[in-house]
PDB file of N, CA and C in Angstrom:
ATOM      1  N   UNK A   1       0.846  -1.166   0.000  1.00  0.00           N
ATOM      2  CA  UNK A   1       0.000   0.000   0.000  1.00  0.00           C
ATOM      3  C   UNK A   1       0.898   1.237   0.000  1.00  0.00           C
ATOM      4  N   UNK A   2       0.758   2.262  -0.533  1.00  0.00           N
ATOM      5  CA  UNK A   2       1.560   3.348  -0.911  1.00  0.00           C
ATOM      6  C   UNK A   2       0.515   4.286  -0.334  1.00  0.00           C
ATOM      7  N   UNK A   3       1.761   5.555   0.382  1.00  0.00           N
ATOM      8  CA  UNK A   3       1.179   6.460   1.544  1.00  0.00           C
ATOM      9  C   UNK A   3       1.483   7.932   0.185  1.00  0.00           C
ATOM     10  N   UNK A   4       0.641   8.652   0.267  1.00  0.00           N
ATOM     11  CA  UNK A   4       0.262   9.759  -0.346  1.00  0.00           C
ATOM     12  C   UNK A   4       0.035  11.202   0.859  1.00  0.00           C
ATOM     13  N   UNK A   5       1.016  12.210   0.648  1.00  0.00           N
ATOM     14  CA  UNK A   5       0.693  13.480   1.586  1.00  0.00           C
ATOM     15  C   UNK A   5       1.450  14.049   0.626  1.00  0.00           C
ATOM     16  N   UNK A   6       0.458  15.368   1.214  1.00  0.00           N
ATOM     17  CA  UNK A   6       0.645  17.160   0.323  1.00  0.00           C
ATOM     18  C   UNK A   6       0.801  17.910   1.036  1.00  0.00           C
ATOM     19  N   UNK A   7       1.526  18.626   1.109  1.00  0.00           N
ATOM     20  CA  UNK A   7       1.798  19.868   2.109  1.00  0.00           C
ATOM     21  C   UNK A   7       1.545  21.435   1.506  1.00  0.00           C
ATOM     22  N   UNK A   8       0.854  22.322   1.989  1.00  0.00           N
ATOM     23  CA  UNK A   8       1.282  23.713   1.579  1.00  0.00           C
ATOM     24  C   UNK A   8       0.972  24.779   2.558  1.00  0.00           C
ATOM     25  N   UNK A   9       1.699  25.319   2.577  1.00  0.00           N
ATOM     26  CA  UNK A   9       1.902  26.711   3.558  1.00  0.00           C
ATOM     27  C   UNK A   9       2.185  27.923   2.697  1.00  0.00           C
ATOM     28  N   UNK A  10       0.818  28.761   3.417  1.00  0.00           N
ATOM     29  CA  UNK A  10       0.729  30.028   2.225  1.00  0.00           C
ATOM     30  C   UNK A  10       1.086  31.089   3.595  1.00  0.00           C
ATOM     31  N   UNK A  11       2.113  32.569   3.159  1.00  0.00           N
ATOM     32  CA  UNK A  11       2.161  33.412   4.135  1.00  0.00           C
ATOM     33  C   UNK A  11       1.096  34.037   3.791  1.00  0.00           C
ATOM     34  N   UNK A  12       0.701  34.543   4.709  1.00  0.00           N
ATOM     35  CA  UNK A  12      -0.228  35.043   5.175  1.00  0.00           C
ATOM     36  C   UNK A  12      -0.462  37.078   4.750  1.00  0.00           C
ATOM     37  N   UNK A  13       0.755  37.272   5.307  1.00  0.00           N
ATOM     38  CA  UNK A  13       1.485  38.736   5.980  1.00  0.00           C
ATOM     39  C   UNK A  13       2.981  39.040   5.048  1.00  0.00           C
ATOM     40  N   UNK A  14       3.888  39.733   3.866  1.00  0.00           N
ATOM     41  CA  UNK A  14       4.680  39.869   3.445  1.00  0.00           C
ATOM     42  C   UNK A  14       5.398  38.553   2.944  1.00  0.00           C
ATOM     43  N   UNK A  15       6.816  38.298   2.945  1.00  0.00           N
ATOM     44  CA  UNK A  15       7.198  37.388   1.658  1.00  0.00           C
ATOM     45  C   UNK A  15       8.224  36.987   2.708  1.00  0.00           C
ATOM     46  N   UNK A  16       8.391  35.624   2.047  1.00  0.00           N
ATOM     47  CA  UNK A  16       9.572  34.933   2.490  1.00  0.00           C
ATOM     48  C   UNK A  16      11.404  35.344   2.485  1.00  0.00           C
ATOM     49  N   UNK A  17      12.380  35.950   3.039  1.00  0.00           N
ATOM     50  CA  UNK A  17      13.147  36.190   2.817  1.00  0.00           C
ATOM     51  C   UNK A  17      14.180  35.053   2.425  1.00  0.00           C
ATOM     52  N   UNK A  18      15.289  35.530   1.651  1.00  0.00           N
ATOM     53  CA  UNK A  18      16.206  34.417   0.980  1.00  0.00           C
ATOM     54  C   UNK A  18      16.533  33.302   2.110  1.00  0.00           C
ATOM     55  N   UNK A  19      17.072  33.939   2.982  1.00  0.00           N
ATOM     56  CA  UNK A  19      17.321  33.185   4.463  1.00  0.00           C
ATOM     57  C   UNK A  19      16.418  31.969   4.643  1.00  0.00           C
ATOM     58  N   UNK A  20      15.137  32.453   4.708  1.00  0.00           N
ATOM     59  CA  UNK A  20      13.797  31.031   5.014  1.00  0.00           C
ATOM     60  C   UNK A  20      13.776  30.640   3.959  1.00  0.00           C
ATOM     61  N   UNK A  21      14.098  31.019   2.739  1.00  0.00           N
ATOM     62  CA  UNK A  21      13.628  30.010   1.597  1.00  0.00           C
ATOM     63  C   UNK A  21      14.682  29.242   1.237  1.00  0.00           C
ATOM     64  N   UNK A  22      16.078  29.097   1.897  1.00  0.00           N
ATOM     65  CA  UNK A  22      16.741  28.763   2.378  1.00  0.00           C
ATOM     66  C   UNK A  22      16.569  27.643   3.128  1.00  0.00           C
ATOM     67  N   UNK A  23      16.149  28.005   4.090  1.00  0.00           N
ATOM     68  CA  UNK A  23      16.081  26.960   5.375  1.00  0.00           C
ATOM     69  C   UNK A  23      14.584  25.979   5.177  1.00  0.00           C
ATOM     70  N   UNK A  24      13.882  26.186   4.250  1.00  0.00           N
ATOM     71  CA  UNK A  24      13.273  25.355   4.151  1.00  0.00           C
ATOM     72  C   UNK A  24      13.586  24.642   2.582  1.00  0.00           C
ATOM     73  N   UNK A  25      14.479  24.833   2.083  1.00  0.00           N
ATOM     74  CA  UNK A  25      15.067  23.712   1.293  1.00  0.00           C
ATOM     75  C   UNK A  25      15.405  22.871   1.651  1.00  0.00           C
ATOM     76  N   UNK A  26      16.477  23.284   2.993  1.00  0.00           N
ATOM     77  CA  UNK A  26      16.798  21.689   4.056  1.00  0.00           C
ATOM     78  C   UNK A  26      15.970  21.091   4.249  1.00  0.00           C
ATOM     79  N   UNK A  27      14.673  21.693   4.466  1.00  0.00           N
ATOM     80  CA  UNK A  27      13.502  20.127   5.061  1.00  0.00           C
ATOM     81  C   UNK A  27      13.210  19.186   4.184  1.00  0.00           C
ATOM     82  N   UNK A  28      13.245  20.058   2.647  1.00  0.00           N
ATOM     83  CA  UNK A  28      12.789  19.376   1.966  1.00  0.00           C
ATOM     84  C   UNK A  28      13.389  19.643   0.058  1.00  0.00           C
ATOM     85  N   UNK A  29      14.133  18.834  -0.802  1.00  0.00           N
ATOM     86  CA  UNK A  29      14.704  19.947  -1.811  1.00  0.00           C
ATOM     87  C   UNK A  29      14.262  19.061  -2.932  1.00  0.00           C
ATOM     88  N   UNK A  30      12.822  19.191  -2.649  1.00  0.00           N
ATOM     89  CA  UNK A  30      11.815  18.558  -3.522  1.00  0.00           C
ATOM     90  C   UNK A  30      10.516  19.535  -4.121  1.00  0.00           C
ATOM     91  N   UNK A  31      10.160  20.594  -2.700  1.00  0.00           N
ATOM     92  CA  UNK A  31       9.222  21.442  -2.583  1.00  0.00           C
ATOM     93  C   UNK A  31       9.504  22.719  -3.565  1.00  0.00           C
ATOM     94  N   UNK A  32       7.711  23.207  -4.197  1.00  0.00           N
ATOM     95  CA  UNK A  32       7.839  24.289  -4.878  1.00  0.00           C
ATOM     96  C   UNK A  32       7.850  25.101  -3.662  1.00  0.00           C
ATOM     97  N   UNK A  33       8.957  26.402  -3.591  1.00  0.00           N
ATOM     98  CA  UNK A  33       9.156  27.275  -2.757  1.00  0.00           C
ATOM     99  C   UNK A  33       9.366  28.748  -3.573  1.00  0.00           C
ATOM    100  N   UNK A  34       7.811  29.302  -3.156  1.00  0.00           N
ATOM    101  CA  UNK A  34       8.232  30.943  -3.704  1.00  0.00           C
ATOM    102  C   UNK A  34       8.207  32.058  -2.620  1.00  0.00           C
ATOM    103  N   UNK A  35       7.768  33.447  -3.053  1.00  0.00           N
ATOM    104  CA  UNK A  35       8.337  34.604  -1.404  1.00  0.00           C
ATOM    105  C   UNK A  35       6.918  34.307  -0.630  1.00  0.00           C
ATOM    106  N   UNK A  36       6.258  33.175  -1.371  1.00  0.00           N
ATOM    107  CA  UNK A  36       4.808  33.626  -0.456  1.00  0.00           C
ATOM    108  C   UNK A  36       3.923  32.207  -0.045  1.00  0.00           C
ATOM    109  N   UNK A  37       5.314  30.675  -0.342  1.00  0.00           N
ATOM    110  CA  UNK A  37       4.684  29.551  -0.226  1.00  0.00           C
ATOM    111  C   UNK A  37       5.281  28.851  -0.227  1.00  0.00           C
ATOM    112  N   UNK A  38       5.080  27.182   0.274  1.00  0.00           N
ATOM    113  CA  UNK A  38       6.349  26.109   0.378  1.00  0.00           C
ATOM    114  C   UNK A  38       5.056  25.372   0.297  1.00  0.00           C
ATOM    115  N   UNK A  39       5.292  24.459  -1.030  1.00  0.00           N
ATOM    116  CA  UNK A  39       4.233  22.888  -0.925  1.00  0.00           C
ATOM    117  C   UNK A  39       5.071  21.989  -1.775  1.00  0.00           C
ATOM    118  N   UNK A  40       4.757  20.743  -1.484  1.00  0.00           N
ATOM    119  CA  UNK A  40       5.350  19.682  -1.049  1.00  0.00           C
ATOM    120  C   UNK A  40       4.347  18.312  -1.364  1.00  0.00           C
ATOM    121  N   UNK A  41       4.876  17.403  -2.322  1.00  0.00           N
ATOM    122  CA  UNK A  41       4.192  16.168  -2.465  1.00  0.00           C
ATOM    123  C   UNK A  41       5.146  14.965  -2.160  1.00  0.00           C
ATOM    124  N   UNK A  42       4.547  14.439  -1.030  1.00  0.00           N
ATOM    125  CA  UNK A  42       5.135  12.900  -0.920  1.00  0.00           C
ATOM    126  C   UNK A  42       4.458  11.473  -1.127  1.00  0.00           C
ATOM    127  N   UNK A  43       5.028  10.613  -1.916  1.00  0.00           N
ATOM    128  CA  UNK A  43       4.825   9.656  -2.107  1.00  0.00           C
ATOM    129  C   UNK A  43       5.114   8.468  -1.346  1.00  0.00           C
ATOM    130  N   UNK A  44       6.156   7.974  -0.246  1.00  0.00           N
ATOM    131  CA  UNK A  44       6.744   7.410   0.179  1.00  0.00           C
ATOM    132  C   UNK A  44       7.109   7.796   1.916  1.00  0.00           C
ATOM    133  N   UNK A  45       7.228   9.256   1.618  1.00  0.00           N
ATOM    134  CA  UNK A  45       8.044   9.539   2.911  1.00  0.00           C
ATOM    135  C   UNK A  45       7.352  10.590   3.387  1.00  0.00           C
ATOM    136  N   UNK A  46       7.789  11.058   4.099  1.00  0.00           N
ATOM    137  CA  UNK A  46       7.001  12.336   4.739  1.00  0.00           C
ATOM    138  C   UNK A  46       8.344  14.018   4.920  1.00  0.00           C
ATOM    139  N   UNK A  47       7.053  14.831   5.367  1.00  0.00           N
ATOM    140  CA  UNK A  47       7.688  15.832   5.716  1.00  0.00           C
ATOM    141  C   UNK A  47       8.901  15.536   7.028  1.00  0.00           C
ATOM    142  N   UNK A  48      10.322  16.353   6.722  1.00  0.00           N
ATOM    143  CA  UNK A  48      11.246  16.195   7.457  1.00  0.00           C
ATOM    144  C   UNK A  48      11.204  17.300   8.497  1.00  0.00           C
ATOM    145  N   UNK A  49      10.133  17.884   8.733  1.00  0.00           N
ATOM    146  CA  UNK A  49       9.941  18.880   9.931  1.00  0.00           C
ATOM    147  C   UNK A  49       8.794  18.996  10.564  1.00  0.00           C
ATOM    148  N   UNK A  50       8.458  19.503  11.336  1.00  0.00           N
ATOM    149  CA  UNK A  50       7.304  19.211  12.391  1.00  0.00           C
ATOM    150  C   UNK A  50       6.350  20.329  11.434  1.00  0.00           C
ATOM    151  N   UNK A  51       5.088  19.872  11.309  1.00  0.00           N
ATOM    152  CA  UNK A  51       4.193  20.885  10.359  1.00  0.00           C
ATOM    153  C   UNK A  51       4.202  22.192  11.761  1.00  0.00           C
ATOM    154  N   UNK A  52       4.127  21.732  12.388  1.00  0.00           N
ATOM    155  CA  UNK A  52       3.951  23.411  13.370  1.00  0.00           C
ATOM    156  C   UNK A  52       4.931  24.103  13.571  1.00  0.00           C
ATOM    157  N   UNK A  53       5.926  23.467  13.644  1.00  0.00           N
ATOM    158  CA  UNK A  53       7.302  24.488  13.385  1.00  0.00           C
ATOM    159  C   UNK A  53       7.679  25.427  12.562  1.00  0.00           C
ATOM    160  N   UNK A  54       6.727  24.923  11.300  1.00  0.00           N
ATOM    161  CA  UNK A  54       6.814  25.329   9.860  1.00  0.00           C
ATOM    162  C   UNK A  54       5.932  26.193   9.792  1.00  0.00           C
ATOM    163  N   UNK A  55       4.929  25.961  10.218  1.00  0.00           N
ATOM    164  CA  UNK A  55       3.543  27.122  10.451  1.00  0.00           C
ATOM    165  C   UNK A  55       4.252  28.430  11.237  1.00  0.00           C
ATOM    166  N   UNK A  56       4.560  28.073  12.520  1.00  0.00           N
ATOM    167  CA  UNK A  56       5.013  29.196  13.167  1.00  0.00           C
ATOM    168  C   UNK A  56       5.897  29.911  12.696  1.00  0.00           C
ATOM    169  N   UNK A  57       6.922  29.168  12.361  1.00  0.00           N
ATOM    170  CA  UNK A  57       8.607  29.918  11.899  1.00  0.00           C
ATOM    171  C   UNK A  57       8.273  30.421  10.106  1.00  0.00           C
ATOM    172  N   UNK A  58       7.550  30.000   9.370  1.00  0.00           N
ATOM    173  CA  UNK A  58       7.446  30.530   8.427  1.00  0.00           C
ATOM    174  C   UNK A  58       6.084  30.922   7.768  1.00  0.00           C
ATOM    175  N   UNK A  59       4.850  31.232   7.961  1.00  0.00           N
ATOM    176  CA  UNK A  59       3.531  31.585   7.921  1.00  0.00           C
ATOM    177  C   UNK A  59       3.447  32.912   8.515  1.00  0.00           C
TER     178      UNK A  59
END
């Protein structure tokens, strides 16, 4: 059986600086990442960061 998850985080409030779009390549250097969003399709594996970490620190 094959596991299917989507991720996306839209800011809310101004744009992502180089720095965070940055640091969320490390979680993941699969994800479309622009100044105003990070989403993410997995087939197999999952997100490599806590979804609330990600909410807080970058939303």
């Amino acid at each position: 059986m094959s596991e299917y998850q989507s991720y996306r985080f839209e800011r809310l409030d101004g744009v992502l600086g180089s720095k965070q779009r940055q640091a969320l390549r490390q979680i993941s250097s699969r994800a479309e990442i622009t100044a105003t969003s990070f989403q993410v399709y997995y087939h197999y594996s999952g997100l490599k960061a806590e979804t609330a970490d990600v909410v807080l620190n970058y939303s």
